[in-house]
N, C-alpha and C. Protein backbone atom coordinates (compact mmCIF):
# COMPACT_ATOMS: atom_id res chain seq x y z
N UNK A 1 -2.61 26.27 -6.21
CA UNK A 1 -3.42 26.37 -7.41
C UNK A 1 -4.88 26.54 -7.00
N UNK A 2 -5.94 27.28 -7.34
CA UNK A 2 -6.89 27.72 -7.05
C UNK A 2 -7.85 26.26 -7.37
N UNK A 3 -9.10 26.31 -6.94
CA UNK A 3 -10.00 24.99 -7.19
C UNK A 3 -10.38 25.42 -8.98
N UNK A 4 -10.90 26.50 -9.67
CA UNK A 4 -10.77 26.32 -11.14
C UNK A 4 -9.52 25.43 -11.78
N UNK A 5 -8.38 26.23 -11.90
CA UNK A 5 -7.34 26.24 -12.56
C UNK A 5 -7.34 24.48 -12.14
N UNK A 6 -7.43 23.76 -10.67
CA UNK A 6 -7.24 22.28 -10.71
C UNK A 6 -8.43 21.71 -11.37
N UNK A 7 -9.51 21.96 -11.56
CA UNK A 7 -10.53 21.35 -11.99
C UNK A 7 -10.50 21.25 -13.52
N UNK A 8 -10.01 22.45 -14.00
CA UNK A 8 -9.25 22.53 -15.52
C UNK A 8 -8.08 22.01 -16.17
N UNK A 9 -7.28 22.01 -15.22
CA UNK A 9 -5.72 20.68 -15.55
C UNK A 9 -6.31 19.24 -15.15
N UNK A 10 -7.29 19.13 -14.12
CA UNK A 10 -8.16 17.84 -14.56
C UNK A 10 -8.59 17.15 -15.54
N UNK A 11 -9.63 18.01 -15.55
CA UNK A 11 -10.30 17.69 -16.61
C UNK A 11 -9.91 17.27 -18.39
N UNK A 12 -8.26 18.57 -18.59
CA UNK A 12 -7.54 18.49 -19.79
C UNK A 12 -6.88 16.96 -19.36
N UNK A 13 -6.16 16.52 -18.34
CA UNK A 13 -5.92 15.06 -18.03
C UNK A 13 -6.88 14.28 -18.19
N UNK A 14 -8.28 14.06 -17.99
CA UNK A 14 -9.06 13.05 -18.25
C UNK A 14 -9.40 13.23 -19.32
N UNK A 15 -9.34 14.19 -19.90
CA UNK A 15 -9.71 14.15 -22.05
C UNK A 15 -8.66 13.26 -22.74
N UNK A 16 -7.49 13.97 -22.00
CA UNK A 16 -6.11 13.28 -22.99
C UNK A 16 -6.19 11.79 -22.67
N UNK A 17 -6.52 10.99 -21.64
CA UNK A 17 -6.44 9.96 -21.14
C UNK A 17 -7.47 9.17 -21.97
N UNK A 18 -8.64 9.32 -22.45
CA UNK A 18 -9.94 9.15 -23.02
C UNK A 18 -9.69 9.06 -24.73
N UNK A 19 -8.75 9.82 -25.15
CA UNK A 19 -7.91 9.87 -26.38
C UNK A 19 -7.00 9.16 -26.65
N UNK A 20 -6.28 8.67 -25.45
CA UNK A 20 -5.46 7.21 -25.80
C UNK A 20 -5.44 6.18 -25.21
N UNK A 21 -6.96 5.99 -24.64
CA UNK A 21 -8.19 5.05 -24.20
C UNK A 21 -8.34 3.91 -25.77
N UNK A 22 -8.42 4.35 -26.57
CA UNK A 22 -8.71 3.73 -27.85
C UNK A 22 -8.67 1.96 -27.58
N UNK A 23 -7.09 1.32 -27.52
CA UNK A 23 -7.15 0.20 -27.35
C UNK A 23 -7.98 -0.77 -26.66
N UNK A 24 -8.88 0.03 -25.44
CA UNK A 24 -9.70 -0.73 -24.80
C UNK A 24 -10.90 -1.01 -25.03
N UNK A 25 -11.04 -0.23 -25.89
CA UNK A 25 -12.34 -0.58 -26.76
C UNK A 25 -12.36 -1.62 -27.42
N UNK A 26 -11.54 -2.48 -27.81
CA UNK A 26 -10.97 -3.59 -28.20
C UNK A 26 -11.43 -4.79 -27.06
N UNK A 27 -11.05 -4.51 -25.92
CA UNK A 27 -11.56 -5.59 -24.62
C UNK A 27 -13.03 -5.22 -24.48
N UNK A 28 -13.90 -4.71 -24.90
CA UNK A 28 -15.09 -5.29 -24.57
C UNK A 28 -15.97 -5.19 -25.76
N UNK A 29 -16.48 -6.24 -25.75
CA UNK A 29 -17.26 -6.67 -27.12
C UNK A 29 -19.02 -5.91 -27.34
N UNK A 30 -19.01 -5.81 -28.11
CA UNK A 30 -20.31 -4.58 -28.56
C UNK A 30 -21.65 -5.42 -28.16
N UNK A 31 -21.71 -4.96 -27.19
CA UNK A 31 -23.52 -5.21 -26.51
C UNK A 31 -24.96 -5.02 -27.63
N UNK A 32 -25.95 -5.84 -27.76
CA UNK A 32 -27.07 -5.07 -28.28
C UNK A 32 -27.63 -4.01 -27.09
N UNK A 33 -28.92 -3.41 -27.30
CA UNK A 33 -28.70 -2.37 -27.44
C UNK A 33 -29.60 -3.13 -25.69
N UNK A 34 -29.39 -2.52 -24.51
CA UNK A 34 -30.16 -3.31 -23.69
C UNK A 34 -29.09 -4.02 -22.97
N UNK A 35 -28.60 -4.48 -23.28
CA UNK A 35 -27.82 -6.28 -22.76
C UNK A 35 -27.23 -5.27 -21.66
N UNK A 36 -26.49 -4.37 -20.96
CA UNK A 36 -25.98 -4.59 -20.13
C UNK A 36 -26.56 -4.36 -18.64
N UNK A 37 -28.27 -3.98 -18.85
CA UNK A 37 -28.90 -4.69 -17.77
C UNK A 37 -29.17 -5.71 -17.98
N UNK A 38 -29.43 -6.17 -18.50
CA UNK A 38 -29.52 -8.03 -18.46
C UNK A 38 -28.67 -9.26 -17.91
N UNK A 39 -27.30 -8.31 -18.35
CA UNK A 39 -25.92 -8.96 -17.95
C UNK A 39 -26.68 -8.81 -16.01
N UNK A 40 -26.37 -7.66 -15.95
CA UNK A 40 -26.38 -7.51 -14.47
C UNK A 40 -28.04 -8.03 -13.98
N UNK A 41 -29.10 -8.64 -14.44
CA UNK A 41 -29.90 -8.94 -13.85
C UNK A 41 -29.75 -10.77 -14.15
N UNK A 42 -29.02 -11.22 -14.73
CA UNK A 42 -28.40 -12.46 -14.70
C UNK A 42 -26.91 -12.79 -13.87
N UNK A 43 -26.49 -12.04 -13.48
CA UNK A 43 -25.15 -11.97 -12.45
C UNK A 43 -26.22 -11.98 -10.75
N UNK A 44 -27.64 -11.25 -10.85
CA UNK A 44 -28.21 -11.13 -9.66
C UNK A 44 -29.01 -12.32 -9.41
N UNK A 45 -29.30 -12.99 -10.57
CA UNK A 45 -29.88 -14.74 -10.30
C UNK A 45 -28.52 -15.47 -10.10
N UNK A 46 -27.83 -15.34 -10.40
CA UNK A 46 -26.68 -16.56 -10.27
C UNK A 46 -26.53 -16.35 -8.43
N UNK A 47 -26.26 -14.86 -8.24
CA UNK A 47 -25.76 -14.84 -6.86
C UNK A 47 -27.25 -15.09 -6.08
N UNK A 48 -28.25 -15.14 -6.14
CA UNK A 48 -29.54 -15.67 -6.07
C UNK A 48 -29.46 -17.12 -5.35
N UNK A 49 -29.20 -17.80 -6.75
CA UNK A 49 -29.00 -19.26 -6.59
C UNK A 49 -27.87 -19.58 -5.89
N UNK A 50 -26.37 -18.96 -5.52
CA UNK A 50 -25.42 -19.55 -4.77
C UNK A 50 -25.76 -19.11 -2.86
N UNK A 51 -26.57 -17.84 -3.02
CA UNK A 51 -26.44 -17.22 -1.51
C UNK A 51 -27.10 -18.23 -0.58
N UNK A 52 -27.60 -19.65 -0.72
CA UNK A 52 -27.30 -20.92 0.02
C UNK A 52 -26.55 -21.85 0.31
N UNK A 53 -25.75 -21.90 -0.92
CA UNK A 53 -24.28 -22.82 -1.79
C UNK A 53 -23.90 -22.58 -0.30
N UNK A 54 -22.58 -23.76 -0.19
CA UNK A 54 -21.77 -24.27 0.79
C UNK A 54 -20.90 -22.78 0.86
N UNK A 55 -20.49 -21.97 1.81
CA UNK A 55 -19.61 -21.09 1.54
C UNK A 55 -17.72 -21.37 1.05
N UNK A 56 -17.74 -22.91 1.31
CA UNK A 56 -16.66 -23.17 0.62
C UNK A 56 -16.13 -23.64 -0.51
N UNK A 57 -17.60 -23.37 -1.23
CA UNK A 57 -17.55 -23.64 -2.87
C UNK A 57 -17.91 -22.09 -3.05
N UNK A 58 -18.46 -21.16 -3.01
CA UNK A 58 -19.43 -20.10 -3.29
C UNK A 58 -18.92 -19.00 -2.93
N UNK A 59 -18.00 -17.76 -3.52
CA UNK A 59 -17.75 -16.51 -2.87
C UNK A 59 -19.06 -16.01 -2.39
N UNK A 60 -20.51 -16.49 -3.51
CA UNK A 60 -21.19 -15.48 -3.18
C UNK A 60 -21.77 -15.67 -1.53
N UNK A 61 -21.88 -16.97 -1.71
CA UNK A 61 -22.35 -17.61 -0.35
C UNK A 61 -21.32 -17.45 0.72
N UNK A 62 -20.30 -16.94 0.85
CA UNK A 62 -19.07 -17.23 1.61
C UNK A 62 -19.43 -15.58 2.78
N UNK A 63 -19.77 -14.53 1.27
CA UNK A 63 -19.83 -13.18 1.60
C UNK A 63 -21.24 -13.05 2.17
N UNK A 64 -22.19 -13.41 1.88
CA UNK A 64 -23.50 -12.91 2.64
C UNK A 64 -23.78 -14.14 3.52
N UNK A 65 -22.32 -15.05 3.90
CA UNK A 65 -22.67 -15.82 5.13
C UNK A 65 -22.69 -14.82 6.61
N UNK A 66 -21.86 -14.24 5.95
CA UNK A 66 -20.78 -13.01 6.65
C UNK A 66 -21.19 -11.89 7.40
N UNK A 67 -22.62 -11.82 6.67
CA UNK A 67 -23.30 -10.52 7.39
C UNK A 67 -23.60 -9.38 6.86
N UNK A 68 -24.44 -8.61 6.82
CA UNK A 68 -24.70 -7.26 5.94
C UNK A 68 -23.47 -6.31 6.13
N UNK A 69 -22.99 -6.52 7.27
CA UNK A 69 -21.91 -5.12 7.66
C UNK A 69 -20.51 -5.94 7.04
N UNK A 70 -20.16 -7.56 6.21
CA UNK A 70 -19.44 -7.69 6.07
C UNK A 70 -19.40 -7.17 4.30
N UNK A 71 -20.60 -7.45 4.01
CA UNK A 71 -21.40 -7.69 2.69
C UNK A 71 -21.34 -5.97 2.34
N UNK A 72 -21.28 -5.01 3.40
CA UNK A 72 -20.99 -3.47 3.18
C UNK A 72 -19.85 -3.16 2.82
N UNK A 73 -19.18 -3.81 4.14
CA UNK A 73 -17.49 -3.33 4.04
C UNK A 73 -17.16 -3.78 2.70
N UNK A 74 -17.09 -4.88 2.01
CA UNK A 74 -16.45 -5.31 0.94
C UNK A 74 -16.93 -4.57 -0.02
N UNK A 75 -18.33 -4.37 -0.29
CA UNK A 75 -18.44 -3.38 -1.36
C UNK A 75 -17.86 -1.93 -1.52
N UNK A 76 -17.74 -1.24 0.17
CA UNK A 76 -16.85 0.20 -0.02
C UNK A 76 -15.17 -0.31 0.01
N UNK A 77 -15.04 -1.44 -0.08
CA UNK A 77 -13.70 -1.70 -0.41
C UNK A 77 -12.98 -1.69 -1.70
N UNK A 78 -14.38 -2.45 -2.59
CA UNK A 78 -14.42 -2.42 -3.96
C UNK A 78 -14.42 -1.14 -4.87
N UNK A 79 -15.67 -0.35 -3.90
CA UNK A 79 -15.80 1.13 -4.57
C UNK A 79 -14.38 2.04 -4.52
N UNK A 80 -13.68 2.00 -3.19
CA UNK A 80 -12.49 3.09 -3.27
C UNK A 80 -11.41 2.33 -4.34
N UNK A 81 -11.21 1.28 -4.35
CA UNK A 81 -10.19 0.84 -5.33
C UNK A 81 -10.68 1.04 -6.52
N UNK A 82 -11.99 1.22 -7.12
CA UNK A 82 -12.80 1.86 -8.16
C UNK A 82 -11.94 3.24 -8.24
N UNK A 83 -12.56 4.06 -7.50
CA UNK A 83 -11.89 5.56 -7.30
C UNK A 83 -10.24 5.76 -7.46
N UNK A 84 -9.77 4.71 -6.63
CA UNK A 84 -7.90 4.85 -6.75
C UNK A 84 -7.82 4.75 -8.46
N UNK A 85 -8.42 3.84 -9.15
CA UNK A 85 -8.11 3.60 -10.47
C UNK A 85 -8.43 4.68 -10.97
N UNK A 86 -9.51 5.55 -10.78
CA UNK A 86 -10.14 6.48 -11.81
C UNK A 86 -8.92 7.82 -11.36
N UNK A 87 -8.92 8.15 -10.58
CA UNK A 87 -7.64 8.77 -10.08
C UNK A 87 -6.25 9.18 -10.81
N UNK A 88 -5.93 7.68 -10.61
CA UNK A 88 -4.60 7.45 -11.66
C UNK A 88 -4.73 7.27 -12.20
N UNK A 89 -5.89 7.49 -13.53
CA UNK A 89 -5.94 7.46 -14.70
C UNK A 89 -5.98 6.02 -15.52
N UNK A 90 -5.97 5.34 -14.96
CA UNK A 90 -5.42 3.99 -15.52
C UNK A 90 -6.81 3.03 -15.93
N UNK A 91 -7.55 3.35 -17.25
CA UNK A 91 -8.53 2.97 -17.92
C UNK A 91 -9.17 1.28 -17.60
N UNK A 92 -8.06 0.47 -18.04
CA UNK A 92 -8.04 -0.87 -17.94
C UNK A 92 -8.35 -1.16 -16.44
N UNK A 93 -7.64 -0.44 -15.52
CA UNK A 93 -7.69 -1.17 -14.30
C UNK A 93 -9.39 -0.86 -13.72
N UNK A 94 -9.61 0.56 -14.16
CA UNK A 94 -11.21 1.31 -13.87
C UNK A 94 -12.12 -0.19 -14.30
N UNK A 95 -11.95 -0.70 -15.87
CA UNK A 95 -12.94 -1.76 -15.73
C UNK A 95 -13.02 -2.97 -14.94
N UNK A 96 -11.82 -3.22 -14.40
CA UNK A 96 -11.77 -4.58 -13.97
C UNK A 96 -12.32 -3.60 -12.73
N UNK A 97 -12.60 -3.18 -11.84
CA UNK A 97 -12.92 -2.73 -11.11
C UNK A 97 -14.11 -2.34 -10.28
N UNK A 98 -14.72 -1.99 -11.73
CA UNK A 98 -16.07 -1.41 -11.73
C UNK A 98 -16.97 -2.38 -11.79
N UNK A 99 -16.34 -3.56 -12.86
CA UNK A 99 -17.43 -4.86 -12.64
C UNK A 99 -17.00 -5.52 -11.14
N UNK A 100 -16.08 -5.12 -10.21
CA UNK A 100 -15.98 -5.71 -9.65
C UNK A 100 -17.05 -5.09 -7.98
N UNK A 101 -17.49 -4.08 -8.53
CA UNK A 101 -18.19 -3.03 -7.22
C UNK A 101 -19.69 -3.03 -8.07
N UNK A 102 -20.19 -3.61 -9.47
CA UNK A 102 -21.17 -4.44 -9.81
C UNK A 102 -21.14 -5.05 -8.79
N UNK A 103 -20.68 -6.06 -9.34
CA UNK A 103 -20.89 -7.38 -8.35
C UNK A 103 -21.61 -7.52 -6.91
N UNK A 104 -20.30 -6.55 -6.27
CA UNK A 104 -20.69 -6.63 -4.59
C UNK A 104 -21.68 -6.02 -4.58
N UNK A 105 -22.16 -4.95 -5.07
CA UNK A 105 -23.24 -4.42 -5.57
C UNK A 105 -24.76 -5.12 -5.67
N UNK A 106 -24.28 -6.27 -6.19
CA UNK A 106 -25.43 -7.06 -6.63
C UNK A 106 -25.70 -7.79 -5.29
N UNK A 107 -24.70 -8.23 -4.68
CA UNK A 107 -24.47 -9.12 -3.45
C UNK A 107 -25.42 -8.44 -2.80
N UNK A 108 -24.97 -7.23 -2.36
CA UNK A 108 -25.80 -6.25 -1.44
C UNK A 108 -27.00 -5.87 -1.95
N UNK A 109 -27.53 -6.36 -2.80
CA UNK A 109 -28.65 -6.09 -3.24
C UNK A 109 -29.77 -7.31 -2.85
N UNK A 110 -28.53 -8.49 -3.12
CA UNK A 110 -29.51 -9.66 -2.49
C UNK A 110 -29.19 -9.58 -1.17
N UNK A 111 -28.42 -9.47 -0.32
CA UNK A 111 -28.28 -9.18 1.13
C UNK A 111 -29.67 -8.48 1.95
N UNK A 112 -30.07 -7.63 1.08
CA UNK A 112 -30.86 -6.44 1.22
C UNK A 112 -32.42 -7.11 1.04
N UNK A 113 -32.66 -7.82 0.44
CA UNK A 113 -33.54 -8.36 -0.50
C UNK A 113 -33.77 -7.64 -1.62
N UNK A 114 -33.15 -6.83 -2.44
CA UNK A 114 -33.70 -5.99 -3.40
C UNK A 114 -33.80 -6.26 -4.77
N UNK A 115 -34.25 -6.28 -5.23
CA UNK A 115 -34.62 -7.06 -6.89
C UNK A 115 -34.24 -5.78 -7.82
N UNK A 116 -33.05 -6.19 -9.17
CA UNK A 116 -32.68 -5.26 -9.78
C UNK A 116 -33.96 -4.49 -10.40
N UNK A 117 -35.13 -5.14 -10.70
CA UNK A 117 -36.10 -4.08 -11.34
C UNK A 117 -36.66 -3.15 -10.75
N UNK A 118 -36.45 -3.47 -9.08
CA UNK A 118 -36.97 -2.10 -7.99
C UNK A 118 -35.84 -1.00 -8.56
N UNK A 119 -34.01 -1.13 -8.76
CA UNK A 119 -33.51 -0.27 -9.16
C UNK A 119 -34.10 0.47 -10.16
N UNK A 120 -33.75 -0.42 -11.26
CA UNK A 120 -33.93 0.18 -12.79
C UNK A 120 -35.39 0.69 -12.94
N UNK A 121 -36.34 0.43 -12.06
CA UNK A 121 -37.91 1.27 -12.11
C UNK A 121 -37.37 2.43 -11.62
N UNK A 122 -36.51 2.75 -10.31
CA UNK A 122 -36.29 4.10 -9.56
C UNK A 122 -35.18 4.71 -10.59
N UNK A 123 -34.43 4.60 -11.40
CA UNK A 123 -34.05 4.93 -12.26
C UNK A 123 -34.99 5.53 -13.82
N UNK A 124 -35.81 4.76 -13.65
CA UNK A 124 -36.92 5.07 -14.43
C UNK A 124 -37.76 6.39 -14.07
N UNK A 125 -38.10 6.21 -12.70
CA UNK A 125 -38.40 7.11 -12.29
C UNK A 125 -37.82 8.80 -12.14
N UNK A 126 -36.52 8.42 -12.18
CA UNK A 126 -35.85 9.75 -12.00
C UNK A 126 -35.27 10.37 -13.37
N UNK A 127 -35.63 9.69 -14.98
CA UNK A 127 -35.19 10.40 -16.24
C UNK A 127 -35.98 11.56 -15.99
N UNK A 128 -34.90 12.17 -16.70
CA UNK A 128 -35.65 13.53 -17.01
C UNK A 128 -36.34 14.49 -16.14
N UNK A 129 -35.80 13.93 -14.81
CA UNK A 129 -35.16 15.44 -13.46
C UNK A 129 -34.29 15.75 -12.93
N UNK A 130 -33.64 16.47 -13.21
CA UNK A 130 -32.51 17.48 -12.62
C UNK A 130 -32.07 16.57 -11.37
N UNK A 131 -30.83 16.11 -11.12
CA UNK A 131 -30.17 15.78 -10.12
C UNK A 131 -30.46 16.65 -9.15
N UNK A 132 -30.04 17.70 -9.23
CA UNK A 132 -30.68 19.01 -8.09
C UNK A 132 -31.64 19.05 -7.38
N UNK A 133 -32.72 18.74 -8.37
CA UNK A 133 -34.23 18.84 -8.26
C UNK A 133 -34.73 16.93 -7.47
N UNK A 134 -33.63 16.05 -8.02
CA UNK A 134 -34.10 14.80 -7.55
C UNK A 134 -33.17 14.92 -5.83
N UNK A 135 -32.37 14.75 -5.63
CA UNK A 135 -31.64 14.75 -4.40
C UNK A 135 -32.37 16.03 -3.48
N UNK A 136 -32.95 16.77 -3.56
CA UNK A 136 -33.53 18.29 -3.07
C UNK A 136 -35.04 17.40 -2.51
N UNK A 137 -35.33 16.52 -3.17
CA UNK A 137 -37.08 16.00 -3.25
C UNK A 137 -36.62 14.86 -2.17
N UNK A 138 -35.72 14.39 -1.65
CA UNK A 138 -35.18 13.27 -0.92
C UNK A 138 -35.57 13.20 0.41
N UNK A 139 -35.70 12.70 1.26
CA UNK A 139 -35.90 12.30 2.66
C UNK A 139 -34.64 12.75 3.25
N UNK A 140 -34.39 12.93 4.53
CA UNK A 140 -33.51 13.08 4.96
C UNK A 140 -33.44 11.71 5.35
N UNK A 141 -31.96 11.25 4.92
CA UNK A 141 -31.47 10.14 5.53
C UNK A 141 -30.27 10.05 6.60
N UNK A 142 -29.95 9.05 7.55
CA UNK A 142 -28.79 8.89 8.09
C UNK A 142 -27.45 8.68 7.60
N UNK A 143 -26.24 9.38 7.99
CA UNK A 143 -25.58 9.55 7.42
C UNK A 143 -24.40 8.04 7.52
N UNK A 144 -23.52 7.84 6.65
CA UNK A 144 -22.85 6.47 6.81
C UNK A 144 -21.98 6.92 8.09
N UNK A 145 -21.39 8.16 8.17
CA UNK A 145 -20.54 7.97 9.65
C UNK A 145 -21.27 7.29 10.72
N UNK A 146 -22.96 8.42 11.01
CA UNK A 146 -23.57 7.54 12.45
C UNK A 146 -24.09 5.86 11.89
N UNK A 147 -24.26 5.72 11.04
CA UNK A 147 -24.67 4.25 10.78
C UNK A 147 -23.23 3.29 11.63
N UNK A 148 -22.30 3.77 10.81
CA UNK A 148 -20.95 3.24 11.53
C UNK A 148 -20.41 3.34 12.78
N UNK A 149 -21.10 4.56 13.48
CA UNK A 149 -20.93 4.53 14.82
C UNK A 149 -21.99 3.54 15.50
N UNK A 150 -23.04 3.28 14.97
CA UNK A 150 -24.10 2.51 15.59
C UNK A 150 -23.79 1.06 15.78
N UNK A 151 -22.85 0.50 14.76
CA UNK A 151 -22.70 -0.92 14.46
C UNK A 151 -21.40 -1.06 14.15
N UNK A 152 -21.19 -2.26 14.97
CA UNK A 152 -19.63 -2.71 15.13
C UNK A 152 -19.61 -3.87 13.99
N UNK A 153 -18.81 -3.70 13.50
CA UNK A 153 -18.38 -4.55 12.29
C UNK A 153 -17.57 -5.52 12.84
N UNK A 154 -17.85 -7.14 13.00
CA UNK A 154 -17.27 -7.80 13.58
C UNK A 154 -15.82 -8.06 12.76
């Protein structure tokens, strides 16, 4: 099958899937208008306040006892099981999922030292330019293969 013709039986699969998506709209309750950075800049104080906690009370503390390269791995662990869900189509499992690569997300954010409003400013920063035009304006960075060749993940 040519790359159109699959990108088009795709795509007709993720419409139809999105159409009898309905029920899940039901599992999550209607945000004001705002709240779901807030959610996530209150999930980044909690893991804030535990990333000292005993690691045997504290996932969060357990995971950034662990190390940045452990505090990595788990988040691209989180992300591909993100992807397997979106894949197979399977709506419900995408959310439990997605908050769950939040999360590590957030971890790695405090791992990092990074404060969600440095995100959501660089997000700010980038409305209203062309993905093209923003990734084109970028630094050249290192790529995750040589990062991974550089550092052994204990």
């Amino acid at each position: 099958m040519a790359k159109a013709e699959k990108r088009k039986a795709d795509a007709g699969k993720a419409k139809k899937r999105r159409a009898t998506a309905g029920p899940l709209i039901a599992l999550v309750p209607d945000l004001p208008a705002g709240e779901g950075a807030r959610v996530l800049d209150r999930l980044w104080g909690v893991v804030m306040e535990r990333r000292d906690a005993d690691p045997a009370v504290s996932h969060s503390a357990r995971l950034l006892s662990r190390g940045t390269a452990k505090v990595a791995q788990k988040f691209g662990e989180e992300a591909v099981e993100c992807l397997i869900e979106a894949v197979a189509g399977n709506p419900a499992a995408l959310i439990g999922e997605s908050a769950d690569v939040l999360y590590h997300l957030l971890v790695l954010w405090v791992d990092a030292g990074i404060e969600p409003e440095q995100v959501w400013a660089e997000l700010r920063r980038r409305e209203g330019v062309s993905g093209i035009t923003e990734k084109a304006g970028r630094a050249r960075t290192l790529s995750l293969a040589r990062v991974l060749r550089t550092r052994k993940i204990p």
